[in-house]
C-alpha atoms as a PDB file:
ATOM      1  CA  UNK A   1      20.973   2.325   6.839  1.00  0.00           C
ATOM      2  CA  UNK A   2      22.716  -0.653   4.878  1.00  0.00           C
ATOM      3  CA  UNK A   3      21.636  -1.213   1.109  1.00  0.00           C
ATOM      4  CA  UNK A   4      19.410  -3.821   0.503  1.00  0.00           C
ATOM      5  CA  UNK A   5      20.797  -7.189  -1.092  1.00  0.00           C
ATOM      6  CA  UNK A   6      19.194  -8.575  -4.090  1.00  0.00           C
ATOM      7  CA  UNK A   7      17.184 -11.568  -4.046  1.00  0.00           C
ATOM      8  CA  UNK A   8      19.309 -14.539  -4.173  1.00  0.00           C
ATOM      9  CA  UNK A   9      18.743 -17.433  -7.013  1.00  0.00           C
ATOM     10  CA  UNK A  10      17.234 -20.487  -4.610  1.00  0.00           C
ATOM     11  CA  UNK A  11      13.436 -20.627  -3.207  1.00  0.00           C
ATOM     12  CA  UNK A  12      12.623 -17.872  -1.142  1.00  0.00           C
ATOM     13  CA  UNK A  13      11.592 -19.280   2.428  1.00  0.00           C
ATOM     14  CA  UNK A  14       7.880 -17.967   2.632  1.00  0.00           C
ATOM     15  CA  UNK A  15       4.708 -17.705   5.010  1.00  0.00           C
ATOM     16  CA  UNK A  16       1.459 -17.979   3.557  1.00  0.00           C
ATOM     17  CA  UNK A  17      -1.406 -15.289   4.806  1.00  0.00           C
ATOM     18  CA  UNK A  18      -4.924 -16.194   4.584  1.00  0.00           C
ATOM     19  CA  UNK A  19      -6.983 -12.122   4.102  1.00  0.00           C
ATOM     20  CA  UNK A  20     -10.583 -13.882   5.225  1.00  0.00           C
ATOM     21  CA  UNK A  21     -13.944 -13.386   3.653  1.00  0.00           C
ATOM     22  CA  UNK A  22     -15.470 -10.081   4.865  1.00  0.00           C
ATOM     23  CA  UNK A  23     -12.339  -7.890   5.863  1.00  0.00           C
ATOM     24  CA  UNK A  24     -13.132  -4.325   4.786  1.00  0.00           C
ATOM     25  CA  UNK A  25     -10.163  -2.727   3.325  1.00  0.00           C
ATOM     26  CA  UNK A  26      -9.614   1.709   3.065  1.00  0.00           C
ATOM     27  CA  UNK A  27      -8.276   2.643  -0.214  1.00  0.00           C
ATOM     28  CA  UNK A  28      -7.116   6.207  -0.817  1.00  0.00           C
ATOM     29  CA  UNK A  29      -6.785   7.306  -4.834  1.00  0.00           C
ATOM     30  CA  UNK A  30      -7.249   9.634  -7.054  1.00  0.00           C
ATOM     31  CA  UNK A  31     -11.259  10.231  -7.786  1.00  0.00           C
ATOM     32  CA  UNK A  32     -10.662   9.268 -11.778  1.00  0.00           C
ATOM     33  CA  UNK A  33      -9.964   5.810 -10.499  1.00  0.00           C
ATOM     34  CA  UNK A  34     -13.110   3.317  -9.656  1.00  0.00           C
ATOM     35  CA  UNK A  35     -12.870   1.867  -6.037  1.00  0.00           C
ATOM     36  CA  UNK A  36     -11.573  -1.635  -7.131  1.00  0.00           C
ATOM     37  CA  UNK A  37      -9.484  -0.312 -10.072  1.00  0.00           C
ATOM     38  CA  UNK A  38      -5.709  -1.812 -10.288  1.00  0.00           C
ATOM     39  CA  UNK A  39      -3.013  -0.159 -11.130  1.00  0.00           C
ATOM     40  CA  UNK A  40      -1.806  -1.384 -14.389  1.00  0.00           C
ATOM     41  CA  UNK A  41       1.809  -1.463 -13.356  1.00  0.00           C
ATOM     42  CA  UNK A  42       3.219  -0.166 -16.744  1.00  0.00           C
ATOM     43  CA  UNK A  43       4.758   2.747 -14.371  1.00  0.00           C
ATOM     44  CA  UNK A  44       5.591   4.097 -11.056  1.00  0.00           C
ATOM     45  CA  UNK A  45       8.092   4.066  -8.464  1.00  0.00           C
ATOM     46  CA  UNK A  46       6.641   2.274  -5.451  1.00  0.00           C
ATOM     47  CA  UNK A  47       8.281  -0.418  -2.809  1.00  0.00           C
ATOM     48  CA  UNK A  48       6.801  -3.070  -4.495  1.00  0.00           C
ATOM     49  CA  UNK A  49       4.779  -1.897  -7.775  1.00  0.00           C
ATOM     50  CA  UNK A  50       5.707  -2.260 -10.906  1.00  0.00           C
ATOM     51  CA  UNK A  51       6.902  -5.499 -11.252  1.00  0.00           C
ATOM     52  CA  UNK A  52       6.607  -8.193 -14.173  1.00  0.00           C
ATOM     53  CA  UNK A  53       5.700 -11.685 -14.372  1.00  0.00           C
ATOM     54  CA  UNK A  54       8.155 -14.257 -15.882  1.00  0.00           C
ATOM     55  CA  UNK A  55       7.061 -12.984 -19.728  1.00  0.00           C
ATOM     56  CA  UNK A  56       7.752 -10.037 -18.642  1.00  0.00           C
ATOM     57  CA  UNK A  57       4.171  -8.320 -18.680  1.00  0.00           C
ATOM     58  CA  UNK A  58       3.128  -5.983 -16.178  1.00  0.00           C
ATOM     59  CA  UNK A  59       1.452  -7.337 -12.809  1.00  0.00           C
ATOM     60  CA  UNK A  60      -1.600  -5.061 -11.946  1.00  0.00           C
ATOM     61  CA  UNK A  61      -1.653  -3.921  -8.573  1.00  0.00           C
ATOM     62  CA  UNK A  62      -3.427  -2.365  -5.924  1.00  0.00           C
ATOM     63  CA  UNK A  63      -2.491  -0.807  -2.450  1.00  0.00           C
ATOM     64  CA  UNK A  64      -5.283  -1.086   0.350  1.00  0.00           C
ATOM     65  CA  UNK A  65      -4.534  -0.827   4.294  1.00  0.00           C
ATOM     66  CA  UNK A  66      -6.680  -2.124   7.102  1.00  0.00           C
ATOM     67  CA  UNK A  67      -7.789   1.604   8.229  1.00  0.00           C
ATOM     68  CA  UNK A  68      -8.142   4.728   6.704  1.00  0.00           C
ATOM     69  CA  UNK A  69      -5.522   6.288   8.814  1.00  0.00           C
ATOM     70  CA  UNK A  70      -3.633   3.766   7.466  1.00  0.00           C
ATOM     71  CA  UNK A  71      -4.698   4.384   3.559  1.00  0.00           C
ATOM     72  CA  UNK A  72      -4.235   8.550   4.257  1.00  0.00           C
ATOM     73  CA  UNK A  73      -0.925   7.684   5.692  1.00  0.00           C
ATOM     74  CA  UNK A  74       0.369   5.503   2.768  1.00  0.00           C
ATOM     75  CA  UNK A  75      -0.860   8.313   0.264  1.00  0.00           C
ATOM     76  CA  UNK A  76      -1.545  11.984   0.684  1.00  0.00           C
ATOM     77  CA  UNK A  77       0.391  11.987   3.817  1.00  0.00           C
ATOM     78  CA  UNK A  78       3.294   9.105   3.159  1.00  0.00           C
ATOM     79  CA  UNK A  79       6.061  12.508   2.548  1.00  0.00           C
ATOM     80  CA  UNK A  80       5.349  14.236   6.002  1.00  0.00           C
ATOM     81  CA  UNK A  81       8.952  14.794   7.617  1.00  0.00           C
ATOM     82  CA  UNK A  82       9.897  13.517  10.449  1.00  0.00           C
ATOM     83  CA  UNK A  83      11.068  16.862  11.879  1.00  0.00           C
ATOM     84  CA  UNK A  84       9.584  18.227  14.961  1.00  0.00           C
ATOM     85  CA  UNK A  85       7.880  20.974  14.945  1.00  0.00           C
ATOM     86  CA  UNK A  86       4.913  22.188  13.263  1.00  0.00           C
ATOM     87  CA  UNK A  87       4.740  21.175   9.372  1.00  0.00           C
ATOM     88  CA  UNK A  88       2.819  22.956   6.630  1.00  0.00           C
ATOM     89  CA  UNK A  89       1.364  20.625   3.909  1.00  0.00           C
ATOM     90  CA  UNK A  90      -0.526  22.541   0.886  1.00  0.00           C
ATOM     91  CA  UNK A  91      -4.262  21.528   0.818  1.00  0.00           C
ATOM     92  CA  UNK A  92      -4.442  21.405  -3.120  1.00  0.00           C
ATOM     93  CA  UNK A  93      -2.429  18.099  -3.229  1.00  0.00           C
ATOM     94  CA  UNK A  94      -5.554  16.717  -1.454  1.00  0.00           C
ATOM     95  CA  UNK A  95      -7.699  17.831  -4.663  1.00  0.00           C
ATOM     96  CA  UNK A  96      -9.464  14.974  -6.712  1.00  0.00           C
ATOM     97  CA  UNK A  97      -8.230  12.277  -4.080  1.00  0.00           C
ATOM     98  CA  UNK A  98     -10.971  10.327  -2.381  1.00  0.00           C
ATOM     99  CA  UNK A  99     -11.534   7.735   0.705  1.00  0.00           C
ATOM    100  CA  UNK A 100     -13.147   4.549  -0.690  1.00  0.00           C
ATOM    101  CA  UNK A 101     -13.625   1.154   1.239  1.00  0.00           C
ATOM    102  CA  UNK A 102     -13.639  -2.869  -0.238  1.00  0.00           C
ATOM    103  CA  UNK A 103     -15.381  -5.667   1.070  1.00  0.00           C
ATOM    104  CA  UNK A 104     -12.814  -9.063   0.547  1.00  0.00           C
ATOM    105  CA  UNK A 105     -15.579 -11.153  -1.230  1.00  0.00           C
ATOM    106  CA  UNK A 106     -13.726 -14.415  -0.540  1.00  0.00           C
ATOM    107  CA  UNK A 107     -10.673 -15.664   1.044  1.00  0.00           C
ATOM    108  CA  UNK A 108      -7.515 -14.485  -0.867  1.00  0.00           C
ATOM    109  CA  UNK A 109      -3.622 -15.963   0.038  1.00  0.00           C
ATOM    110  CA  UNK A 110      -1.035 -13.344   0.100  1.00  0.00           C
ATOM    111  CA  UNK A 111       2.449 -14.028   1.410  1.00  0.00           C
ATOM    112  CA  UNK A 112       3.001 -12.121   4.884  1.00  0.00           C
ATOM    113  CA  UNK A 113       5.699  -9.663   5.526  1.00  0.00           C
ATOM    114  CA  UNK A 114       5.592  -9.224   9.392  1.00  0.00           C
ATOM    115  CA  UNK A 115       8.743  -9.714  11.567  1.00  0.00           C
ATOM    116  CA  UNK A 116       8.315 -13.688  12.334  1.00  0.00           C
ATOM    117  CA  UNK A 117       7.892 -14.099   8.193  1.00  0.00           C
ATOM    118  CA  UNK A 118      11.167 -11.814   7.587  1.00  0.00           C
ATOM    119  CA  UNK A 119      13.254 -13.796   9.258  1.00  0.00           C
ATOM    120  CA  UNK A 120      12.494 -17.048   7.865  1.00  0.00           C
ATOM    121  CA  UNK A 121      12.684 -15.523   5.105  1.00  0.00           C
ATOM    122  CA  UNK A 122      16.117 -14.284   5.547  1.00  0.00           C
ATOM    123  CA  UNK A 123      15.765 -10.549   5.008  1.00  0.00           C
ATOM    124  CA  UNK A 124      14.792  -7.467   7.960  1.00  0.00           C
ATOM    125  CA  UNK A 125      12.175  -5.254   8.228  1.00  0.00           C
ATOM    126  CA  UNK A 126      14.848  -2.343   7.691  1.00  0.00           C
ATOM    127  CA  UNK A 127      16.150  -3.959   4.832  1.00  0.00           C
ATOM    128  CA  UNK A 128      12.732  -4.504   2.774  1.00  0.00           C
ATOM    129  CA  UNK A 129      10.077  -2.349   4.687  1.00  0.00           C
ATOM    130  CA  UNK A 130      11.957   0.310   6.044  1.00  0.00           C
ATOM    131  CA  UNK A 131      14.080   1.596   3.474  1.00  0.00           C
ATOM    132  CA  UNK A 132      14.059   5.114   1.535  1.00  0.00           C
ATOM    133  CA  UNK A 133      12.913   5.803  -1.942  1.00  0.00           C
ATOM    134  CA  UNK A 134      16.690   4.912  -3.092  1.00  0.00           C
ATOM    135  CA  UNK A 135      16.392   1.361  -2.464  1.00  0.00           C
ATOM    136  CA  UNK A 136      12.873   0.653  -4.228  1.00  0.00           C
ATOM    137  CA  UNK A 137      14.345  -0.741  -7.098  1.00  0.00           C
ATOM    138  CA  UNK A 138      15.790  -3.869  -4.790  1.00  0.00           C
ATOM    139  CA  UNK A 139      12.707  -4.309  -2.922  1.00  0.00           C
ATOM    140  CA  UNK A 140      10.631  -4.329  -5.919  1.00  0.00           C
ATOM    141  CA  UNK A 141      12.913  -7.417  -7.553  1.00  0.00           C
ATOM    142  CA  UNK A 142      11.858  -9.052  -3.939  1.00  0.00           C
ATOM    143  CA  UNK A 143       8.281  -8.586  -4.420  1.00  0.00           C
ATOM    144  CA  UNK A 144       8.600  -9.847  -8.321  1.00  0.00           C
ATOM    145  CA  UNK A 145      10.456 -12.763  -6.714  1.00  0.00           C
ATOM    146  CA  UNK A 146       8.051 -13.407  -4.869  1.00  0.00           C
ATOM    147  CA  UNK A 147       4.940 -12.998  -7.301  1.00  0.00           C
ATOM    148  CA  UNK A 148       7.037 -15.287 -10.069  1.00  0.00           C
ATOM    149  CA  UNK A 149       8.115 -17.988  -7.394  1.00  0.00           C
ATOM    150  CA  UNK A 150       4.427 -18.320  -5.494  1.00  0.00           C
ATOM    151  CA  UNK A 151       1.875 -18.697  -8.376  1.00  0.00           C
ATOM    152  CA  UNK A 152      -1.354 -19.238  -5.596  1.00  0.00           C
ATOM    153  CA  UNK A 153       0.132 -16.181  -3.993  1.00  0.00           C
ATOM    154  CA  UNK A 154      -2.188 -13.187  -4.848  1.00  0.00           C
ATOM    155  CA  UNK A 155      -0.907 -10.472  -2.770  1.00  0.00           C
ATOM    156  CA  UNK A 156       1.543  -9.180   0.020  1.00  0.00           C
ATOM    157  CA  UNK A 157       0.967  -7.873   3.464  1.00  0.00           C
ATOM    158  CA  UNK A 158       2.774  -6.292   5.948  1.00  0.00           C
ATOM    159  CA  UNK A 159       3.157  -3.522   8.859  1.00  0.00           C
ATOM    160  CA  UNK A 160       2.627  -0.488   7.646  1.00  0.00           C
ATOM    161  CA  UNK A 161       6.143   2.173   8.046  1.00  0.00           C
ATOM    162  CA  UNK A 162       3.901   5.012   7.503  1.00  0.00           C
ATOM    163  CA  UNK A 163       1.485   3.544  10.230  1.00  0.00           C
ATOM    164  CA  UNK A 164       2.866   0.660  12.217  1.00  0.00           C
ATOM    165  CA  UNK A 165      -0.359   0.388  14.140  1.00  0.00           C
ATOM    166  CA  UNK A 166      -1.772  -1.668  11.039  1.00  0.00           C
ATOM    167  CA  UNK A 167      -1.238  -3.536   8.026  1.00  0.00           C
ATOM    168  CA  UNK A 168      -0.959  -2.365   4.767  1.00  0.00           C
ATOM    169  CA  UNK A 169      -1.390  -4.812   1.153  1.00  0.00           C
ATOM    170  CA  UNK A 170      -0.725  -5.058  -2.095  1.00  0.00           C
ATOM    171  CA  UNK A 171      -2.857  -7.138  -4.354  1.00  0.00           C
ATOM    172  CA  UNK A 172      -1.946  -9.073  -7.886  1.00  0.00           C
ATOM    173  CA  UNK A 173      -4.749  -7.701  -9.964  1.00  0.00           C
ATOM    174  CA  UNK A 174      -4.147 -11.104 -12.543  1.00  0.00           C
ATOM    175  CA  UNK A 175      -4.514 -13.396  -9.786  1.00  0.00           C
ATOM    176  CA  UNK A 176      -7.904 -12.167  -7.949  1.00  0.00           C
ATOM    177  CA  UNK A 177     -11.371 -13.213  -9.901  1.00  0.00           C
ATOM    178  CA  UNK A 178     -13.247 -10.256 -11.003  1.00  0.00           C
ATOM    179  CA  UNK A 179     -16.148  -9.147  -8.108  1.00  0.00           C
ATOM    180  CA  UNK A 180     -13.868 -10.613  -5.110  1.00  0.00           C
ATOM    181  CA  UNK A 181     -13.308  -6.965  -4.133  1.00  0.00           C
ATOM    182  CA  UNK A 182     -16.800  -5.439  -3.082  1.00  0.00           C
ATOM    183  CA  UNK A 183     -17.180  -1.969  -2.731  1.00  0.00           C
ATOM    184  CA  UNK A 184     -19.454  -1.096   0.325  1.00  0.00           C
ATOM    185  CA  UNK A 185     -20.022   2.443  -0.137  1.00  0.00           C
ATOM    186  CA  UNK A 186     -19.584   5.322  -1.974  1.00  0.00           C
ATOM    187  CA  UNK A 187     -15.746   6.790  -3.049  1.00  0.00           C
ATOM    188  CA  UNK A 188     -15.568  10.221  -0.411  1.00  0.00           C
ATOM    189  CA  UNK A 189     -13.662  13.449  -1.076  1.00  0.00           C
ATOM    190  CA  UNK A 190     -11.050  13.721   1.503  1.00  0.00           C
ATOM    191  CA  UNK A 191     -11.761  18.249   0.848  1.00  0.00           C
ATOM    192  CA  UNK A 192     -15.609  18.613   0.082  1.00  0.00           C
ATOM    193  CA  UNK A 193     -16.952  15.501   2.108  1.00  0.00           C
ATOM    194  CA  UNK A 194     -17.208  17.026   5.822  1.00  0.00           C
ATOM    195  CA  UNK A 195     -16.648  14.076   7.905  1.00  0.00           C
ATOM    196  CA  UNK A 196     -14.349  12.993   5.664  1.00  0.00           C
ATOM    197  CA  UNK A 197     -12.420  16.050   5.693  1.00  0.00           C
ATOM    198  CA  UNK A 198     -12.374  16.140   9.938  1.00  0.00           C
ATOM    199  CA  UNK A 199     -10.782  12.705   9.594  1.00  0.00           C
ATOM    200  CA  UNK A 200      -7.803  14.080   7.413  1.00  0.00           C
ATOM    201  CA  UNK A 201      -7.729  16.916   9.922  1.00  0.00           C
ATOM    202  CA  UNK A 202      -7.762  14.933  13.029  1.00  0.00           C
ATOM    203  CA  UNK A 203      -4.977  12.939  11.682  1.00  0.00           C
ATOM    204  CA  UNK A 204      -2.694  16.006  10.480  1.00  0.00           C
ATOM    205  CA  UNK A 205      -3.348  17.162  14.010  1.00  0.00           C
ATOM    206  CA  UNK A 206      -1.794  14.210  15.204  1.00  0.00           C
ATOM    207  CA  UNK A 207       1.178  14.452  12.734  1.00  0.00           C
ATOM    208  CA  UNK A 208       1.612  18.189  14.077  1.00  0.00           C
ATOM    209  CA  UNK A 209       0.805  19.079  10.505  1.00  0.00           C
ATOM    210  CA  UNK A 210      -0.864  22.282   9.479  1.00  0.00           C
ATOM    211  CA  UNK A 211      -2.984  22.180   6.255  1.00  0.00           C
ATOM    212  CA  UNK A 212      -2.660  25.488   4.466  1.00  0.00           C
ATOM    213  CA  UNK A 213      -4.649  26.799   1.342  1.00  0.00           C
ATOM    214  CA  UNK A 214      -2.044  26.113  -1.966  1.00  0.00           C
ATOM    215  CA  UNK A 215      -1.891  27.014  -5.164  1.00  0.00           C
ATOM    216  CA  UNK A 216      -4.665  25.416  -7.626  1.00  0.00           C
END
């Protein structure tokens, strides 16, 4: 797979995304963490978290996807190999992690990511969505690009690579007004909540993935 390019200097050619009033999105994180809690972006190693504004602060962020198949598979289950075959995965690094869903309160803009949107904006899926650990450090200037360049923008969304069946986000924690992200229900533990659990199990199944007791 080619190295990603840098950002060039000009405008970045971009496509508005309007997330509408009442869209529930699944949120996966670590049981510490409240529902709606960003990420203060002062660390981390993710496609497109942590970036800075123009001062140079940290930009808060938080990941959500559209399903929880989609939030499991972004998280606790984004390292799963590709090899076939049954795979192991160690049930302790599902410890303190919990399920939680967020009501969109009011329409929020993000800037889309989908196929159309990459080309006119002059870069491919495999060179900004598909790309290994290696290249994060390019794709994150792209996503602080576009954070500096769009101030209205206040989040980014795009096909999920873990889950291409549905879109996963990231939101700009500075640029969405407190309460716009509701939480509807309770955070669940993805080990001691039953039906909770069966969902993480159904989806392993589907992976071919064998949860095994680990170490504590």
């Amino acid at each position: 797979m080619r190295n990603t390019s840098q950002p060039h200097s000009g405008l970045l050619n971009i496509t508005p995304y309007l997330l509408k009033k009442g869209t529930v999105l699944h949120r996966v994180h670590q049981e510490q963490y409240a529902a709606d809690q960003f990420n203060p972006g002062l660390r981390g190693n993710a496609r497109f978290s942590p970036i800075q504004n123009a001062e140079g602060e940290p930009v808060p962020t938080i990941y959500t996807g559209v399903t929880k198949d989609c939030a499991m598979m972004e998280t606790v289950f984004h390292d799963v190999s590709f090899a076939p075959g049954v795979k192991t995965y160690d049930k302790s690094k599902l410890k303190g992690q919990v399920h939680s869903t967020l009501e969109v309160v009011e329409d929020l803009e993000l800037l889309d990511l989908t196929n159309v949107s990459l080309r006119k904006l002059g870069m491919s899926r495999k060179a900004l969505i598909d790309t290994e650990k290696g290249q994060y450090p390019i794709t994150r200037k792209w996503a602080e690009k576009l954070y500096q360049q769009s101030p209205a923008a206040q989040g980014l969304r795009w096909v999920s690579r873990q889950d291409d069946t549905a879109f996963a986000m990231m939101l700009f924690g500075d640029r969405i007004k407190p309460g716009s992200l509701c939480q509807t229900d309770e955070s669940l533990s993805l080990v001691h909540h039953p039906a909770t659990y069966d969902d993480v199990l159904d989806l392993a199944g589907r992976l071919d993935v064998l949860i095994v007791p680990g170490r504590d």
